[in-house]
C-alpha atoms as a PDB file:
ATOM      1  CA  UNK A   1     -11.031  -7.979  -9.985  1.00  0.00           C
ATOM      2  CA  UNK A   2     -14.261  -8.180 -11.752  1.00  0.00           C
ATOM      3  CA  UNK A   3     -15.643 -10.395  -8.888  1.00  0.00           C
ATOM      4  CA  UNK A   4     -14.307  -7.826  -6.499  1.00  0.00           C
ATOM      5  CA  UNK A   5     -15.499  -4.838  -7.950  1.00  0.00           C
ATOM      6  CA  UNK A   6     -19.174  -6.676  -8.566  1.00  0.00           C
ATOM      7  CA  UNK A   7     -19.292  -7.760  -4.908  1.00  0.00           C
ATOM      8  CA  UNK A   8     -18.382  -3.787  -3.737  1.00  0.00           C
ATOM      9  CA  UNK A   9     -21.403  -2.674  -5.193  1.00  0.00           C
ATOM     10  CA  UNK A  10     -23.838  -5.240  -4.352  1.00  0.00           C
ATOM     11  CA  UNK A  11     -22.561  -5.172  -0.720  1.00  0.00           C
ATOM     12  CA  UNK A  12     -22.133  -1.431  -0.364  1.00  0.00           C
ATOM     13  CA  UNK A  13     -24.601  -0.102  -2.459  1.00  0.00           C
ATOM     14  CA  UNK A  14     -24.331   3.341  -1.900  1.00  0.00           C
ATOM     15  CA  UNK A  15     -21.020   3.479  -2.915  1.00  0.00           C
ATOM     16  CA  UNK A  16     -19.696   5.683  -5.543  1.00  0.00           C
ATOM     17  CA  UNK A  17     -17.423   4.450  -8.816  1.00  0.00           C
ATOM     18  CA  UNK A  18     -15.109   6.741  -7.065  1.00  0.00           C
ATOM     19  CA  UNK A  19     -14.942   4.875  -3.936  1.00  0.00           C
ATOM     20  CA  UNK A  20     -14.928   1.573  -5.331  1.00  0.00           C
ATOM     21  CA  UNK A  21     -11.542   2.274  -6.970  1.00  0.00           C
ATOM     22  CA  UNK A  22     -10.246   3.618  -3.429  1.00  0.00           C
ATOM     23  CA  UNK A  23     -11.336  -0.114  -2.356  1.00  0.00           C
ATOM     24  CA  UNK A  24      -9.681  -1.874  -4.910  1.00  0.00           C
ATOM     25  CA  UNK A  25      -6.422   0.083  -4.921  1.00  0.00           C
ATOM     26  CA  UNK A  26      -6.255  -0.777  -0.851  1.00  0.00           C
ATOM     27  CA  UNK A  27      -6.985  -4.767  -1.643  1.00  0.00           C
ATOM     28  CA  UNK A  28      -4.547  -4.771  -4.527  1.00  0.00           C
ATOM     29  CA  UNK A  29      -1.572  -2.128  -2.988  1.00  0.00           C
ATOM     30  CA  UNK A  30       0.025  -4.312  -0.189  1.00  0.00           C
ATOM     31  CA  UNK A  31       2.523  -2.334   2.427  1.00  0.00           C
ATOM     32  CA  UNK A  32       5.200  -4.924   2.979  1.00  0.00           C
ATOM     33  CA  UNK A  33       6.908  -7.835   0.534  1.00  0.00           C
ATOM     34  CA  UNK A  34       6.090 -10.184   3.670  1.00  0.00           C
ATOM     35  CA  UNK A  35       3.704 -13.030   3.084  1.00  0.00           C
ATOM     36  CA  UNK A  36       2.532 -12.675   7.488  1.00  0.00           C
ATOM     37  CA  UNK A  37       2.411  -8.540   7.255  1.00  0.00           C
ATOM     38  CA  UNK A  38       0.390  -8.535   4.157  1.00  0.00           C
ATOM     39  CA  UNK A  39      -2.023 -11.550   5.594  1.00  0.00           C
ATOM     40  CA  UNK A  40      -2.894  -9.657   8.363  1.00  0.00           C
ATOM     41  CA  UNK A  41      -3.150  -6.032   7.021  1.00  0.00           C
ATOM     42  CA  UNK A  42      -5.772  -7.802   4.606  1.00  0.00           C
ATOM     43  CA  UNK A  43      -7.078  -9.285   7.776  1.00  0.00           C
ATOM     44  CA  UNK A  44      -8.058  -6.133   9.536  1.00  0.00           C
ATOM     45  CA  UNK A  45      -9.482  -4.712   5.982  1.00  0.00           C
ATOM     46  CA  UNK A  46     -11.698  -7.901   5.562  1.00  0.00           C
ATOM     47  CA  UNK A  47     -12.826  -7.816   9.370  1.00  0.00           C
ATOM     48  CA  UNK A  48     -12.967  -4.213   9.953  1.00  0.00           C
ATOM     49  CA  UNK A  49     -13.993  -3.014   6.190  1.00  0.00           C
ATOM     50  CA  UNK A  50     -11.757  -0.676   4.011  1.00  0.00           C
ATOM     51  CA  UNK A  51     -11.353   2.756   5.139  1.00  0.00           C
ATOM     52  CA  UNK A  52     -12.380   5.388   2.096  1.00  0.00           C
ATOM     53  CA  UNK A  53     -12.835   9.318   1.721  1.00  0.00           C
ATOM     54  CA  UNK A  54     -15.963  10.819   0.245  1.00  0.00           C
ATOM     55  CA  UNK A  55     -16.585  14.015  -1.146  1.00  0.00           C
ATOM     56  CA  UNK A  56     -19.827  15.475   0.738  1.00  0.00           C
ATOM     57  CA  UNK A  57     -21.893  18.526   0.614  1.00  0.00           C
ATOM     58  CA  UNK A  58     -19.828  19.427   4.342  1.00  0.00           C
ATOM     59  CA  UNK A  59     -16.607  18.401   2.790  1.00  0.00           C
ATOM     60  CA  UNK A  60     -14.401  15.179   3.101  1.00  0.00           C
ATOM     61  CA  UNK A  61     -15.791  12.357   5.569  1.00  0.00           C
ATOM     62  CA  UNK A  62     -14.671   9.066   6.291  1.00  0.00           C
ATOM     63  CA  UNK A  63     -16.292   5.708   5.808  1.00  0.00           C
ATOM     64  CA  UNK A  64     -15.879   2.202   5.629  1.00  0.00           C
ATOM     65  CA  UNK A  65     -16.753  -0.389   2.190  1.00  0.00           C
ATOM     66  CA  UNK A  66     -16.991  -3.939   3.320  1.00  0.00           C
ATOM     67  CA  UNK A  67     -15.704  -6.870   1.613  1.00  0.00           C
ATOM     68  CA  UNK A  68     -18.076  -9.331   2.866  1.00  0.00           C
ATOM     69  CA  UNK A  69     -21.971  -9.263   3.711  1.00  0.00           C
ATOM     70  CA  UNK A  70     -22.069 -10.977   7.329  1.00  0.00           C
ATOM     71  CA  UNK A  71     -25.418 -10.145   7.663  1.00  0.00           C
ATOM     72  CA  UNK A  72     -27.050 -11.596   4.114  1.00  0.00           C
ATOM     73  CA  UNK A  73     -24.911 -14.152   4.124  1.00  0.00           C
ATOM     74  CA  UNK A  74     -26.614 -14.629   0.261  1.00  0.00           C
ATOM     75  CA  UNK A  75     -25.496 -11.316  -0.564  1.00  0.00           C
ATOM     76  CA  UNK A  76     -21.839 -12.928  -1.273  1.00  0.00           C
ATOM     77  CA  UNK A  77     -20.569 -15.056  -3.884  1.00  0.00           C
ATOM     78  CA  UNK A  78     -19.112 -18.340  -3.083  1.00  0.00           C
ATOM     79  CA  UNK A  79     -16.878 -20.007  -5.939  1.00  0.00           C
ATOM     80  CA  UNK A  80     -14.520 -23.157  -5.678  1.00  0.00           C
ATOM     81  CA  UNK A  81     -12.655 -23.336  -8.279  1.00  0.00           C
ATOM     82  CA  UNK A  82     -10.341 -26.994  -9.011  1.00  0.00           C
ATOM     83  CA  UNK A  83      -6.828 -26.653  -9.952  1.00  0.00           C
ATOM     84  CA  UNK A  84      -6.604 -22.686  -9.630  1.00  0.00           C
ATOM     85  CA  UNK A  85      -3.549 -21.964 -12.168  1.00  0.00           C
ATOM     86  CA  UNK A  86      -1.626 -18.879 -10.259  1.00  0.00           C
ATOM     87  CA  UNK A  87       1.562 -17.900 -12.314  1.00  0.00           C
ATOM     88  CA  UNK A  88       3.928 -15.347  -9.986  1.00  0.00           C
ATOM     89  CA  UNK A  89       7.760 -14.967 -10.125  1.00  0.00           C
ATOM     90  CA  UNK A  90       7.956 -16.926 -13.339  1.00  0.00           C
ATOM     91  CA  UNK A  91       6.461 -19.860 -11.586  1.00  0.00           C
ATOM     92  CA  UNK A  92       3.178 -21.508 -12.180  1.00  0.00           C
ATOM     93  CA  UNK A  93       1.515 -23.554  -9.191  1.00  0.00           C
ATOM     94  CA  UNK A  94      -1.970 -25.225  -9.374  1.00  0.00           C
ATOM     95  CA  UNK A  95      -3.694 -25.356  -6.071  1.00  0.00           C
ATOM     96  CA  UNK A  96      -5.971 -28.496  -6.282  1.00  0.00           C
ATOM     97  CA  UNK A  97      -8.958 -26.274  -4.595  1.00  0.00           C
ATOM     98  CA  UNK A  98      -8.926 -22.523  -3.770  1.00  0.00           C
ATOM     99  CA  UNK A  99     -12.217 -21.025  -2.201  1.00  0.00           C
ATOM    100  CA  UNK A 100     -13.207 -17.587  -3.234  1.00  0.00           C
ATOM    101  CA  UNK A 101     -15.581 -15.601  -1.380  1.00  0.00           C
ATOM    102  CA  UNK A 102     -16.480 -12.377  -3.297  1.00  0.00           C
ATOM    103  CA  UNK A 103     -13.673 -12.892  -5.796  1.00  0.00           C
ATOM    104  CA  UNK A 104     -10.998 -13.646  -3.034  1.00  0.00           C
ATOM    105  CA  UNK A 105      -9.143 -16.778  -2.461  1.00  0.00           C
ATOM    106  CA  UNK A 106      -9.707 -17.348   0.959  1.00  0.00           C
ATOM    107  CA  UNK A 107      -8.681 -21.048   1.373  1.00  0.00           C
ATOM    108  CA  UNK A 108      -6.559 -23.233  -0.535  1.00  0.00           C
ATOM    109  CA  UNK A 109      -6.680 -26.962  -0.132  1.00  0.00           C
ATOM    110  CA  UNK A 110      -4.465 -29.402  -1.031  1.00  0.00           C
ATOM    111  CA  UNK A 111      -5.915 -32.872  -1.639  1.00  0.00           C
ATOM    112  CA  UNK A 112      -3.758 -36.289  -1.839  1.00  0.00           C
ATOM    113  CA  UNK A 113      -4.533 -39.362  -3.390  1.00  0.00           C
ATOM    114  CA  UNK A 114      -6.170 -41.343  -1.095  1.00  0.00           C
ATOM    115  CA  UNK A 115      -5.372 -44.220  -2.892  1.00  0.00           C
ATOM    116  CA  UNK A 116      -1.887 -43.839  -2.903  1.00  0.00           C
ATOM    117  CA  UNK A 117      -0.344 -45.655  -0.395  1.00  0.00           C
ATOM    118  CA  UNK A 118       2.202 -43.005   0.475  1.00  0.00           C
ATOM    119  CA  UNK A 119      -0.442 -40.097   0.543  1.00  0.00           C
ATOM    120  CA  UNK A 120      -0.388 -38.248   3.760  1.00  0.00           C
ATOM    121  CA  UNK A 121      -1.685 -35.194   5.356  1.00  0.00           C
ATOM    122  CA  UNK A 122       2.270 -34.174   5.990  1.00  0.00           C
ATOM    123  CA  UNK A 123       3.016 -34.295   2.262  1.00  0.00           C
ATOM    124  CA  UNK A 124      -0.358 -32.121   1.708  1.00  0.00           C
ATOM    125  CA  UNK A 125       0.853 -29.986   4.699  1.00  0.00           C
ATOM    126  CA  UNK A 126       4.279 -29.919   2.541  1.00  0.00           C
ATOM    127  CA  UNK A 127       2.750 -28.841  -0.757  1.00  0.00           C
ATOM    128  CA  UNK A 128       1.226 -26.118   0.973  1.00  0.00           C
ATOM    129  CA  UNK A 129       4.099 -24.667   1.912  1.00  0.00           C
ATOM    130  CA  UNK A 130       5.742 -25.103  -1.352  1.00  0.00           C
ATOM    131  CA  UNK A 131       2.958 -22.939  -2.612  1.00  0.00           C
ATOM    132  CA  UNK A 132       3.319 -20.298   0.037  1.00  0.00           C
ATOM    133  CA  UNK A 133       6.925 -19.899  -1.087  1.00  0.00           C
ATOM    134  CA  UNK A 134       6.384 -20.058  -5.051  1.00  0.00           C
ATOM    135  CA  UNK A 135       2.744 -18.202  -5.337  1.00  0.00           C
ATOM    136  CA  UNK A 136       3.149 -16.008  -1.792  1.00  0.00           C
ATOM    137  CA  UNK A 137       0.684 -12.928  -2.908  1.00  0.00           C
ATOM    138  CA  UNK A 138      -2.430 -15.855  -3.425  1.00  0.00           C
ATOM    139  CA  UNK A 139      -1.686 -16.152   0.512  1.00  0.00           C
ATOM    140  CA  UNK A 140      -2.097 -12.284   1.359  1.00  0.00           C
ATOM    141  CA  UNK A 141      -5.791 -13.159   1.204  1.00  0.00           C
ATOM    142  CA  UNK A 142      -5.950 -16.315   2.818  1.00  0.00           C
ATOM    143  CA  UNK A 143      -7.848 -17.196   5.776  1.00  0.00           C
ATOM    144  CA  UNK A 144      -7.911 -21.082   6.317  1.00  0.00           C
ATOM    145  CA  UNK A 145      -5.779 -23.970   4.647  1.00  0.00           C
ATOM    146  CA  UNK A 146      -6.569 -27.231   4.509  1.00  0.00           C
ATOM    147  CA  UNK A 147      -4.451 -30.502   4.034  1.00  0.00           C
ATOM    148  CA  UNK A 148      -5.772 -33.815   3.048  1.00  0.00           C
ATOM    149  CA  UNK A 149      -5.150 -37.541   2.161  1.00  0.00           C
ATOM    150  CA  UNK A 150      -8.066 -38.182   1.148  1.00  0.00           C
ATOM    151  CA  UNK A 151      -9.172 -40.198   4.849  1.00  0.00           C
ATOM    152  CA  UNK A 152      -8.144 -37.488   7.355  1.00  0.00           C
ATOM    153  CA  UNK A 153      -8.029 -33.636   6.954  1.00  0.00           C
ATOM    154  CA  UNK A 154      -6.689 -30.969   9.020  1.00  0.00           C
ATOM    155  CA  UNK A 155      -6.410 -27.219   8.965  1.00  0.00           C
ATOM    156  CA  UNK A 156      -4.365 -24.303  10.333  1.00  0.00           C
ATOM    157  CA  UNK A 157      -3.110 -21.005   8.904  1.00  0.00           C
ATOM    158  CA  UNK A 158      -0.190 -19.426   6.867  1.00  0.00           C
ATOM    159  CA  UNK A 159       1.603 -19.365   9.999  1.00  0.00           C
ATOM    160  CA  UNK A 160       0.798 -23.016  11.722  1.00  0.00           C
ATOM    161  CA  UNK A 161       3.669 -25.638  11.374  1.00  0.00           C
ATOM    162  CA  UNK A 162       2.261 -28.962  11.233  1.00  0.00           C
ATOM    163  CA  UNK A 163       2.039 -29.587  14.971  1.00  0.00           C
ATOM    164  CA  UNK A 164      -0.970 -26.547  14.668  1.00  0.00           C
ATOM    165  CA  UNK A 165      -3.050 -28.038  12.296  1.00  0.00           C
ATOM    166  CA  UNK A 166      -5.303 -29.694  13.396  1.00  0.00           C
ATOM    167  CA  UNK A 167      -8.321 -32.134  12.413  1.00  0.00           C
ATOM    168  CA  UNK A 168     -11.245 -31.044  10.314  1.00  0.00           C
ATOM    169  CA  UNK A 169     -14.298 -32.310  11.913  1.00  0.00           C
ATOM    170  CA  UNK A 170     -18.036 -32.084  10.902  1.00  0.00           C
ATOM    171  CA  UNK A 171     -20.688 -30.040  12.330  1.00  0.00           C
ATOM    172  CA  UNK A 172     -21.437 -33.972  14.374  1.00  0.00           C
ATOM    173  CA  UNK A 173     -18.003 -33.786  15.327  1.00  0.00           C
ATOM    174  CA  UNK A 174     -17.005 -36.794  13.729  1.00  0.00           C
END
């Protein structure tokens, strides 16, 4: 939340204390118990900003607090963070990498041992899924996962099966 609340402020600086809170209730209060619903209401709010009231001289007006700078790109905060520990429904998963942006875990990879001769993308695919169903509210934010054994890496979202992911190439296309 702290990373949250720091990132409102630097990225909406006129925004009142006041505001900031109606922010953080609409990232934090989710409308449905449905991993899909809740990914994509946090969708529009990270795409289209976060609606909020303010108190003005002429009354009550309506404006919009952004999540994310896409202008400054350096006006973010980018943290990866190894073996995220996320304890929900008296379950504890470990994500091998989760990528926050502005204090919200936007992907989550899962990496297997590429050394390990029975390492594949499918079992990282597989994992992924198990954490979807164990840890489902660390999903509500996410944007991109990513599956990997170690050699070859593919991505898709919450909702791809297997057949949608697809490989992870560099900027060379290799």
């Amino acid at each position: 939340k702290i990373r949250f609340r720091d990132a409102i402020d630097r990225i909406n600086p006129n925004v009142s204390d006041d505001v900031n809170v109606q922010a953080l209730r609409q990232i934090l209060n989710f409308p449905s118990q449905n991993l899909i619903d809740n990914n994509e209401y946090f969708h529009r709010l990270f795409t289209e900003g976060i609606e909020v009231e303010i108190m003005g001289k002429e009354g009550i007006k309506g404006d919009k607090v952004w999540l994310v700078d896409f202008v400054n790109l350096d006006n973010n905060e980018f943290v990866v963070c190894d073996q995220f520990t996320v304890n929900e429904n008296n379950t504890t998963k470990r994500p091998d990498l989760v990528l926050f942006v502005n204090g919200l875990p936007l992907v989550v990879i899962e990496l297997k041992n590429p050394v390990d001769e029975n390492a594949t993308v499918q079992k990282a695919f597989t994992q992924l899924q198990n954490y979807k169903n164990a840890i489902p509210s660390l999903f509500y934010y996410n944007a991109l996962l990513v599956a990997s054994d170690g050699l070859d890496a593919k991505t898709g979202t919450i909702s791809s099966d297997v057949s949608r992911f697809l490989a992870w190439k560099s900027l060379d296309g290799i």
